[in-house]
Protein backbone atom coordinates (compact mmCIF):
# COMPACT_ATOMS: atom_id res chain seq x y z
CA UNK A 1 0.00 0.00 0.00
CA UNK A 2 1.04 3.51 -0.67
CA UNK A 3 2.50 5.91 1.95
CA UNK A 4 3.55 9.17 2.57
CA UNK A 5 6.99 10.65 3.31
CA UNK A 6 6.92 13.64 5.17
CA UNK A 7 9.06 16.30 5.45
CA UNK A 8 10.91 15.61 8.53
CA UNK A 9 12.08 17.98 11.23
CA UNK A 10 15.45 17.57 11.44
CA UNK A 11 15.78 20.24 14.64
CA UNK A 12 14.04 21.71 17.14
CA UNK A 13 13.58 25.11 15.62
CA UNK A 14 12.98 23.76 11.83
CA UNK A 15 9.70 24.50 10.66
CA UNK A 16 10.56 24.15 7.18
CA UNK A 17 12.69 22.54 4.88
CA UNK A 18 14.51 23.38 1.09
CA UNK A 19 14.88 20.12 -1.18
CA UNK A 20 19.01 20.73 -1.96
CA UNK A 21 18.99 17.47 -3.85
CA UNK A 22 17.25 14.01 -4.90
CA UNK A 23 19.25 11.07 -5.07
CA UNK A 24 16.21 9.19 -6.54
CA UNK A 25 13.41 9.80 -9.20
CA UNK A 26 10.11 8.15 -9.97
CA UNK A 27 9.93 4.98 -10.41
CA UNK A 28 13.62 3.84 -8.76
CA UNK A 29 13.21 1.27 -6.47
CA UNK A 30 13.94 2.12 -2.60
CA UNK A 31 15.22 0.07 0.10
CA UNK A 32 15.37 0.94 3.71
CA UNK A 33 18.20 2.64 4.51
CA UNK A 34 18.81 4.51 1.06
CA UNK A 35 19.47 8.19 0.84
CA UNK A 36 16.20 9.58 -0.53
CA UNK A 37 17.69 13.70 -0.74
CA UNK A 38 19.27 16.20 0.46
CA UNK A 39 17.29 18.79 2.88
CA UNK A 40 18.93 22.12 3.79
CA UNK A 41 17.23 22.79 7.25
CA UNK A 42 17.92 26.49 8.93
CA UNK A 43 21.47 25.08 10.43
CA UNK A 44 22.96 22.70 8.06
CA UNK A 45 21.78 20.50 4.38
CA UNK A 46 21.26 16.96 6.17
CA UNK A 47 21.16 14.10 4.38
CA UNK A 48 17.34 12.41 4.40
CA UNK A 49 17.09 8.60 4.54
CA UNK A 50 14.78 5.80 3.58
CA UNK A 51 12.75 4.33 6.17
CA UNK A 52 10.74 1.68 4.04
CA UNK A 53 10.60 -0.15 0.82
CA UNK A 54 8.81 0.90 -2.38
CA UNK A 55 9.12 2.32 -5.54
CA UNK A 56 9.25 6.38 -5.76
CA UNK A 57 5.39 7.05 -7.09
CA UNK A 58 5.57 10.53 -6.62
CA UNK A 59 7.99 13.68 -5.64
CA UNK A 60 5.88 16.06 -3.84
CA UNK A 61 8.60 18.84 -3.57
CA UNK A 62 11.32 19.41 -6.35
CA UNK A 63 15.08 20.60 -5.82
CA UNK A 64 15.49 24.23 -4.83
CA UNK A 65 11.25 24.09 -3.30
CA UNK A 66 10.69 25.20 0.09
CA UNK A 67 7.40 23.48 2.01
CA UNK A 68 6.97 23.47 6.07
CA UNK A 69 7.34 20.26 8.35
CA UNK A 70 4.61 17.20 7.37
CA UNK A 71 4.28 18.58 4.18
CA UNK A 72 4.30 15.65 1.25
CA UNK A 73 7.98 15.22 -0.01
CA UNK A 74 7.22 11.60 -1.59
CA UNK A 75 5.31 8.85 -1.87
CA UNK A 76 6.37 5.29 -2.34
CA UNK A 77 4.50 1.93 -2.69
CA UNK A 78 4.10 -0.58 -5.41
CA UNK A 79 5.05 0.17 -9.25
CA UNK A 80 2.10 1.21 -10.82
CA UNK A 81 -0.11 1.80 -7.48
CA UNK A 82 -2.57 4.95 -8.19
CA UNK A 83 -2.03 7.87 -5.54
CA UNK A 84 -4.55 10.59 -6.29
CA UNK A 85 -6.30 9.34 -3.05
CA UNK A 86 -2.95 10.02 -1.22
CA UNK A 87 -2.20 13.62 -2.72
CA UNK A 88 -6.38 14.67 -1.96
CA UNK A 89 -5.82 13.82 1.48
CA UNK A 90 -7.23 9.92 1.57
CA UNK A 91 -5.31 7.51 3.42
CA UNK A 92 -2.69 9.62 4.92
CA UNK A 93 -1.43 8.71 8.25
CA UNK A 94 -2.28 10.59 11.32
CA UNK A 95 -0.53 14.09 11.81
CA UNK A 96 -0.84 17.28 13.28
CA UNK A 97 -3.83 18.33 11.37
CA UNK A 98 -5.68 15.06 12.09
CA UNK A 99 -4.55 15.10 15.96
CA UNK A 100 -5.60 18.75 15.80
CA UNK A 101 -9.29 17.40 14.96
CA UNK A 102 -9.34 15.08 17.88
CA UNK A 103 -8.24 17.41 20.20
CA UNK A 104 -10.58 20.04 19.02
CA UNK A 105 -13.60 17.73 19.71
CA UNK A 106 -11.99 16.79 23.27
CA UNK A 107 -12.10 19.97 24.25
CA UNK A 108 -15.18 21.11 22.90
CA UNK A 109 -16.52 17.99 25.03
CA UNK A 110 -14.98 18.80 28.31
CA UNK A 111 -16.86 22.17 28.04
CA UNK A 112 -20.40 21.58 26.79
CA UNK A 113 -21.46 24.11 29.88
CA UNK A 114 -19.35 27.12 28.25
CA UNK A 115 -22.04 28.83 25.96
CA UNK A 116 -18.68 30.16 24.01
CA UNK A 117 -17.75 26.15 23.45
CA UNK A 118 -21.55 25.48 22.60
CA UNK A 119 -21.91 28.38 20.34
CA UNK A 120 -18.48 26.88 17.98
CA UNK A 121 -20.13 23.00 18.43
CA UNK A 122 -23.16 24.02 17.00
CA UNK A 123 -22.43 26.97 14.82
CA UNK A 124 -19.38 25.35 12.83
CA UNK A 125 -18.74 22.77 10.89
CA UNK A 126 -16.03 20.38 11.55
CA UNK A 127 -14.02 22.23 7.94
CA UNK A 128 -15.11 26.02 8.39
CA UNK A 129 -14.89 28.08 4.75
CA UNK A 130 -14.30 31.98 5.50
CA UNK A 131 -14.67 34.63 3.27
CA UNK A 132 -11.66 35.99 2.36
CA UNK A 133 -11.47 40.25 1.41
CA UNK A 134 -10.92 39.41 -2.07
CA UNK A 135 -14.24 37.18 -2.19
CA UNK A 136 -12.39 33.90 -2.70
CA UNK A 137 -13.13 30.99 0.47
CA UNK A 138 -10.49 30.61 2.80
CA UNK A 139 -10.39 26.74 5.33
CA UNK A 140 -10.27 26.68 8.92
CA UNK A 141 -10.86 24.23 11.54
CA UNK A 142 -13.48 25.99 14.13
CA UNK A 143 -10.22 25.80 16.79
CA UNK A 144 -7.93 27.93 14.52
CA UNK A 145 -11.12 30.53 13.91
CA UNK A 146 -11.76 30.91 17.52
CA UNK A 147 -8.15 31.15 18.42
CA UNK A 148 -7.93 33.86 15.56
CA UNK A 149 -10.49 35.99 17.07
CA UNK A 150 -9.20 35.45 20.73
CA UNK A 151 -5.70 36.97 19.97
CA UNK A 152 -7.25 39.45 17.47
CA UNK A 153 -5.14 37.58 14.28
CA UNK A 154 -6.92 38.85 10.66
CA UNK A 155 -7.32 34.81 9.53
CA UNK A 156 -7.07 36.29 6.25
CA UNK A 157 -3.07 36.79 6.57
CA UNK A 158 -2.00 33.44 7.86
CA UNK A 159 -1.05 31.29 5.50
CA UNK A 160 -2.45 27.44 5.93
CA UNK A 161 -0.47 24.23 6.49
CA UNK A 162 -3.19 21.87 6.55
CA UNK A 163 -4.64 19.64 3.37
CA UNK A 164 -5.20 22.23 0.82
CA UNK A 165 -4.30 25.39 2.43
CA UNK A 166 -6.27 24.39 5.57
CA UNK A 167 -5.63 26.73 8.47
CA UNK A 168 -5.71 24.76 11.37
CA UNK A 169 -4.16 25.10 15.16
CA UNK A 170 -0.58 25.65 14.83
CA UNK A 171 -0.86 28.10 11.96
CA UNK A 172 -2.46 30.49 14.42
CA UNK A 173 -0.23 29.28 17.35
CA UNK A 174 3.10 30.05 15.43
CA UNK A 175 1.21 33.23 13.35
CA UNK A 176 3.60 36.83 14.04
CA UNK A 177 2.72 39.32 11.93
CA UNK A 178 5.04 40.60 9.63
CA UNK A 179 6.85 43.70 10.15
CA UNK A 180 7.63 45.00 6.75
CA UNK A 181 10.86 47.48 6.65
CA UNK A 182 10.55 50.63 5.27
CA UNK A 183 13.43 49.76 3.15
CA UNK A 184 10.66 46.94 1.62
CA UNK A 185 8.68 49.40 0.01
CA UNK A 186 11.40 51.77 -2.25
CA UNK A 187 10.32 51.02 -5.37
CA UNK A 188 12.96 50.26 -8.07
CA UNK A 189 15.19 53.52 -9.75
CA UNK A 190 15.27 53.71 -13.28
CA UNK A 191 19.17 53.33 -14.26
CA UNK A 192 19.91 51.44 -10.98
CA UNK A 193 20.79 48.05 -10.92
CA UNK A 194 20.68 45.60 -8.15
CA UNK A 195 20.38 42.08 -7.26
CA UNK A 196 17.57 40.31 -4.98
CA UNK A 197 18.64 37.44 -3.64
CA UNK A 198 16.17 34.25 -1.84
CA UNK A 199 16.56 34.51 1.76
CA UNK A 200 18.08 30.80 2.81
CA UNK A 201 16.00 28.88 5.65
CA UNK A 202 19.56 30.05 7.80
CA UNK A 203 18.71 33.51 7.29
CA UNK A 204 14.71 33.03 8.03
CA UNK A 205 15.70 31.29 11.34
CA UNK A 206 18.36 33.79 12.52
CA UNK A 207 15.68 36.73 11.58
CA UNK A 208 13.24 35.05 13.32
CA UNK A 209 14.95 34.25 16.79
CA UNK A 210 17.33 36.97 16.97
CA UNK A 211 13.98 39.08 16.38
CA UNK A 212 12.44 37.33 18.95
CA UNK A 213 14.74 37.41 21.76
CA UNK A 214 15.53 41.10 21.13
CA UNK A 215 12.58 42.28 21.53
CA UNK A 216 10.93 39.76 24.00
CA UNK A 217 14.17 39.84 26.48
CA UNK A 218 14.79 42.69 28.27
CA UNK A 219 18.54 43.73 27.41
CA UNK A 220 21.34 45.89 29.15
CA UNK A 221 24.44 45.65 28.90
CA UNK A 222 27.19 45.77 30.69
CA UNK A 223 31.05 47.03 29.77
CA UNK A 224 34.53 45.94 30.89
CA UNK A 225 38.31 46.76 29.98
CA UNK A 226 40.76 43.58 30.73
CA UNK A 227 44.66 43.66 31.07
CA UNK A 228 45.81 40.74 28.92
CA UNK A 229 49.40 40.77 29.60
CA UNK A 230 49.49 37.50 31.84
CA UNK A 231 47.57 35.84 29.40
CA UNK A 232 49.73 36.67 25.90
CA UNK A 233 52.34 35.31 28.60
CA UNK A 234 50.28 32.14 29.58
CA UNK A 235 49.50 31.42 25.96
CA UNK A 236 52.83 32.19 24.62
CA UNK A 237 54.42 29.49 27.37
CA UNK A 238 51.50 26.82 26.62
CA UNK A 239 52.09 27.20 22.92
CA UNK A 240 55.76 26.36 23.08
CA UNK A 241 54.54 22.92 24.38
CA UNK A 242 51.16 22.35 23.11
CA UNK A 243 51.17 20.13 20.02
CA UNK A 244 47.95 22.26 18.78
CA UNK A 245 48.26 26.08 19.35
CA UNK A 246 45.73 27.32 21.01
CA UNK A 247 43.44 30.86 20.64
CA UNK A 248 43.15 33.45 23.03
CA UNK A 249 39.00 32.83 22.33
CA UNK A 250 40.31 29.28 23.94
CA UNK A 251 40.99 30.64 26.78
CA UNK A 252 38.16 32.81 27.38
CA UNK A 253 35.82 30.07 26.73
CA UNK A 254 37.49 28.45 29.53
CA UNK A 255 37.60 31.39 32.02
CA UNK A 256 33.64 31.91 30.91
CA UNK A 257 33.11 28.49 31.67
CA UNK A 258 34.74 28.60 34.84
CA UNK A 259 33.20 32.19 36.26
CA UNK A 260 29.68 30.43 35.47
CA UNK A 261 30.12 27.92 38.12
CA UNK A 262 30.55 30.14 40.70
CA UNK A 263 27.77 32.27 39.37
CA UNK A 264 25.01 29.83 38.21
CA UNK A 265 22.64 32.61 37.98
CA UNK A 266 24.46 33.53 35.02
CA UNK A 267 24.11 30.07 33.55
CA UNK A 268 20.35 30.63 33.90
CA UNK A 269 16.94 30.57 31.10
CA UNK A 270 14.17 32.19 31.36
CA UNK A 271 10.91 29.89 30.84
CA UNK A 272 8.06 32.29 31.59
CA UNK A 273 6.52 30.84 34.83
CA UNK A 274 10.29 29.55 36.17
CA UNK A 275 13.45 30.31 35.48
CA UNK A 276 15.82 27.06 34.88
CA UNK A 277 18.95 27.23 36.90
CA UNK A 278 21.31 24.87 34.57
CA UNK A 279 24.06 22.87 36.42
CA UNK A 280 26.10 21.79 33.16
CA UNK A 281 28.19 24.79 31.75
CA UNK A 282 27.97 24.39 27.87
CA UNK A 283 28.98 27.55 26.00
CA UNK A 284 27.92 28.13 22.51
CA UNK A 285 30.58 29.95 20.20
CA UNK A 286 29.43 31.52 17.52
CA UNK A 287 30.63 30.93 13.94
CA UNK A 288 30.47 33.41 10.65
CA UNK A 289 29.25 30.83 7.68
CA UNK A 290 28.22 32.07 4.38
CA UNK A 291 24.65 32.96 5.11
CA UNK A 292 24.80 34.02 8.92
CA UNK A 293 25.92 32.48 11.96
CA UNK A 294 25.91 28.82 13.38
CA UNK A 295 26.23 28.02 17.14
CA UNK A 296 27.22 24.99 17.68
CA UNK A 297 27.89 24.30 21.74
CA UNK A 298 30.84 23.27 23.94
CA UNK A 299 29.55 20.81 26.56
CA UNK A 300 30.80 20.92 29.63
CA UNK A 301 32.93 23.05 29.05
CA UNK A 302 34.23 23.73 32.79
CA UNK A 303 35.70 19.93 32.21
CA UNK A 304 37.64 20.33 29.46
CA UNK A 305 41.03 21.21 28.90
CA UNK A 306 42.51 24.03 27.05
CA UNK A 307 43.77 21.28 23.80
CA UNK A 308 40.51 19.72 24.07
CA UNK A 309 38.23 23.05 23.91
CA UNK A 310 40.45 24.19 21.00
CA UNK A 311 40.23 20.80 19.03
CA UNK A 312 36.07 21.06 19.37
CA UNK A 313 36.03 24.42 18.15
CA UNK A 314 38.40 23.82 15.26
CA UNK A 315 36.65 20.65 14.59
CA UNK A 316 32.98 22.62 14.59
CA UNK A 317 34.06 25.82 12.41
CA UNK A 318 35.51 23.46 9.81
CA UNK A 319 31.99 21.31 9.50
CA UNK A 320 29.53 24.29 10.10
CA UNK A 321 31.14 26.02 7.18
CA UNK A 322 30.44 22.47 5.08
CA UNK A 323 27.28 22.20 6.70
CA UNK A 324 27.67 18.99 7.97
CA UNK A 325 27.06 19.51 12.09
CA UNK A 326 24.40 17.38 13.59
CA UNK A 327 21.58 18.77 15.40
CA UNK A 328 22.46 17.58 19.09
CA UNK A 329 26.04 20.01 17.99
CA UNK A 330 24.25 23.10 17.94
CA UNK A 331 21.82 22.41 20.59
CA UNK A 332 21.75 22.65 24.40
CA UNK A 333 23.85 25.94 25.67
CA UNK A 334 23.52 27.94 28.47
CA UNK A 335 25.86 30.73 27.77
CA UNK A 336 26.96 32.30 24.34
CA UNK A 337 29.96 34.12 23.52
CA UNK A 338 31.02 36.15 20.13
CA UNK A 339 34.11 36.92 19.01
CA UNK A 340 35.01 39.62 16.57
CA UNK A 341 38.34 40.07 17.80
CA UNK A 342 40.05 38.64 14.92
CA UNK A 343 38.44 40.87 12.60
CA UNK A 344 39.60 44.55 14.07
CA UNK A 345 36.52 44.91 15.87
CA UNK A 346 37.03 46.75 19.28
CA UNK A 347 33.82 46.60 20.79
CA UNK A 348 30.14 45.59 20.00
CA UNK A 349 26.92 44.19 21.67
CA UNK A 350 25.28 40.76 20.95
CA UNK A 351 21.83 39.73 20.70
CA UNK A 352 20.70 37.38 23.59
CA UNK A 353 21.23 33.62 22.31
CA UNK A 354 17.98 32.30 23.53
CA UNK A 355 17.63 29.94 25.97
CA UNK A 356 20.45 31.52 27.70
CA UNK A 357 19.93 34.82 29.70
CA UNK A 358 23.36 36.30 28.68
CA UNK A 359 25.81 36.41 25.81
CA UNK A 360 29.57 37.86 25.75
CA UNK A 361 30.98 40.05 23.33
CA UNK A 362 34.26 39.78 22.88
CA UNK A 363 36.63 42.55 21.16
CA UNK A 364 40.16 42.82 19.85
CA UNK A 365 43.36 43.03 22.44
CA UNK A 366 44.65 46.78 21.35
CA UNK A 367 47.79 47.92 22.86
CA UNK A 368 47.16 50.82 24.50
CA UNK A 369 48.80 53.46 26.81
CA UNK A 370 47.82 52.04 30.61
CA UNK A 371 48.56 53.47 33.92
CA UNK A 372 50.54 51.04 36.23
CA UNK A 373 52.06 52.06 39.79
CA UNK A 374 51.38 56.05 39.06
CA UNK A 375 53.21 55.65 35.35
CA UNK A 376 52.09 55.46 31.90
CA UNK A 377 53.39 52.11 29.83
CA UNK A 378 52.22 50.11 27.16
CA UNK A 379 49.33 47.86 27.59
CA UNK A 380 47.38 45.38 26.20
CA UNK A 381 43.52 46.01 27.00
CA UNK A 382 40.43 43.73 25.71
CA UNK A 383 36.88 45.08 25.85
CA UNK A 384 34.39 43.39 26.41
CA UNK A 385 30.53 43.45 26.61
CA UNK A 386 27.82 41.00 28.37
CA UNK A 387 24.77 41.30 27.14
CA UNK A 388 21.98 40.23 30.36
CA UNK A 389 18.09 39.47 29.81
CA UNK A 390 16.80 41.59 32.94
CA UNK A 391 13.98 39.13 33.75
CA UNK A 392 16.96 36.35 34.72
CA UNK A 393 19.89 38.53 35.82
CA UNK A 394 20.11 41.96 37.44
CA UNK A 395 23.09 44.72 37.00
CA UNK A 396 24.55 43.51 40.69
CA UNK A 397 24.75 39.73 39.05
CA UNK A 398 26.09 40.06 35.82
CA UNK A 399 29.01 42.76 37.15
CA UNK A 400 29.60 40.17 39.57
CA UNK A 401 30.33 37.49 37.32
CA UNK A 402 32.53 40.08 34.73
CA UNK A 403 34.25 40.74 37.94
CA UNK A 404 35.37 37.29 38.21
CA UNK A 405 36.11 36.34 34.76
CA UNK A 406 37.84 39.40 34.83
CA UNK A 407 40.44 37.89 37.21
CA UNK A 408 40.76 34.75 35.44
CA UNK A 409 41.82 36.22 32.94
CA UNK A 410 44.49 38.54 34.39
CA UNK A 411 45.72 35.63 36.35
CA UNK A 412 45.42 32.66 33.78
CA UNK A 413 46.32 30.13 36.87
CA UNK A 414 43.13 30.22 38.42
CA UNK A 415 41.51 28.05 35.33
CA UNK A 416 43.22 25.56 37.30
CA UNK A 417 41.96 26.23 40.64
């Protein structure tokens, strides 16, 4: 018998997916276990596999097509096997729409006394049509038309994930309305040229978090100056030993890592009715790839050696630039920090890394004129800035913990303490 293959979520925040490649075409034959395509998810292109036997009937979205999670990308069964019932909606296996269904008539049972619940049980059909502005019949479900109303969403502008457009429970759930930049609007200059370019599903998902934690978390920030001198000294005498040289952002992922645990406030996430006080210390680092910035995480990072925090880091620049880190890689931290030391920059602030409650930006080491014991000498100073969500961790907190990283750093030794 016939059966769907759904786009798969291949990470937490993926909510849809770009076809980079098919390995297959109608009418191959498919075993478990072969590679079907190639999906480019919002971190990384992932390679998709088989996970029954068939023949390819149908490709549901070509190369270079972009369709949300659940959506049809194939069907396989037996050569020759008719699948118009498949692609109208017959047959297909429970998901999210169908589940949505269920749970709409649960909870329309479990309040039959609300007139509000008795009103949508009798008033609307189990598929709803509304009239759209332009005359033409938009689908509901009665669930996603009452949730419309209650969080005062024009149905008319969310866009449907459900069998034919349907607009159904999560639609309205995961619905923000779009804020459309001035910038958006300029209409084209005769004798200018430019280029548009496709946003990638890397750049949606960065727009979309970074937009959401800056403007959901509460930000300040907070500013600090750092003598490096003892550590250029601490890295220059490691290095002379070390069979891998190691970075100076090394070392302050270590000193981060090891200020955290004696502030686990800082190591904190804010959930909305708790906040989660984490006891493992895994720092994300961010990485520049082509189209925007990957994260992938240092577990444990208060555990680790200096060689060992280096060789991850090496190890997850080189793959996120190919693409090729894993979901659990980029997943899980508790702290953030950027570095755009190596590229001049002095200082900056960085947008909260949700979960986490703070992120570190980290500039270039500038030499500098410095007063020491009343007289002016050459220094090397790094600035840097912690970014703080206010709902986690106050002004008091998050100096307290610069304070101490701050004297990690100046005496390198007490990594080890």
């Amino acid at each position: 018998m016939a059966e769907v293959v759904n786009m798969p979520r291949l990470s937490d925040t993926m909510e849809e997916g770009t076809v980079a490649k098919w390995h297959k075409k109608v009418g191959d034959k498919i075993n478990e276990g072969d590679l079907l395509a190639e999906i480019e998810t919002d971190k990384a292109t992932m390679d998709f596999e088989a996970f029954q036997e068939g023949t390819l009937l149908h490709i549901g979205i070509e190369e270079g097509e972009t369709a949300p999670v659940d959506a049809i990308l194939a069907i396989l069964g037996e050569e020759g096997e008719d699948v118009e019932a498949l692609l109208k909606g017959g047959g297909v296996k429970k998901d999210s729409d169908s589940i949505e269904k269920a749970t709409d008539s649960d909870q329309e049972a479990q309040k039959e006394d609300s007139p509000t619940a008795d009103q949508a049980s009798s008033s609307e059909p189990e598929e709803q049509a509304v009239e759209s502005k332009n005359g033409e019949r938009l689908k509901a479900s009665p669930l996603a038309k009452k949730l419309a109303q209650e969080k005062n969403i024009d149905i008319h502008k969310v866009k449907g994930s459900g069998e034919g457009g349907r607009i159904i429970k999560r639609d309205i759930d995961n619905y923000k309305e779009e804020i459309v930049a001035p910038t958006s609007q300029v209409q084209a200059v005769p004798g200018v040229e430019y280029e548009d370019h496709n946003i990638s599903q890397m750049r949606k998902t960065i727009a979309r978090r970074l937009s959401e934690s800056k403007f959901s978390a509460p930000h300040f920030y907070l500013t600090l100056d750092i003598d490096m001198e003892q550590a250029i000294k601490a890295r220059k005498a490691i290095n002379e030993i070390a069979e891998q040289k190691i970075s100076f952002n090394d070392i302050i992922i270590k000193a981060v890592a090891v200020a955290l645990k004696k502030h686990p406030q800082v190591n904190s996430s804010w959930l909305g009715d708790k906040i989660r006080v984490n006891h493992n210390i895994n720092i994300g680092v961010a990485v520049a790839v082509d189209e925007g910035l990957l994260v992938p995480v240092v577990r444990n990072a208060d555990q680790k050696g200096l060689s060992t925090i280096n060789a991850e880091v090496r190890d997850y620049a080189e793959r996120a630039r190919n693409k090729k880190l894993q979901p659990e890689e980029w997943e899980g931290n508790t702290f953030t920090i950027s570095n755009l030391g190596m590229y001049g920059i002095e200082e900056f602030t960085a947008i909260i890394n949700s979960p986490d409650s703070c992120i570190m930006a980290v500039g270039a080491i500038k030499e500098v004129p410095v007063v020491k014991n009343g007289e002016i000498v050459p220094g090397n100073v790094m600035r840097i800035t912690l970014s703080c969500d206010h709902r986690v961790v106050d002004g008091a907190t998050g100096s307290a913990f610069l304070q101490t990283f701050k004297g990690i750093i100046q005496n390198p030794i007490n990594m080890l303490i």
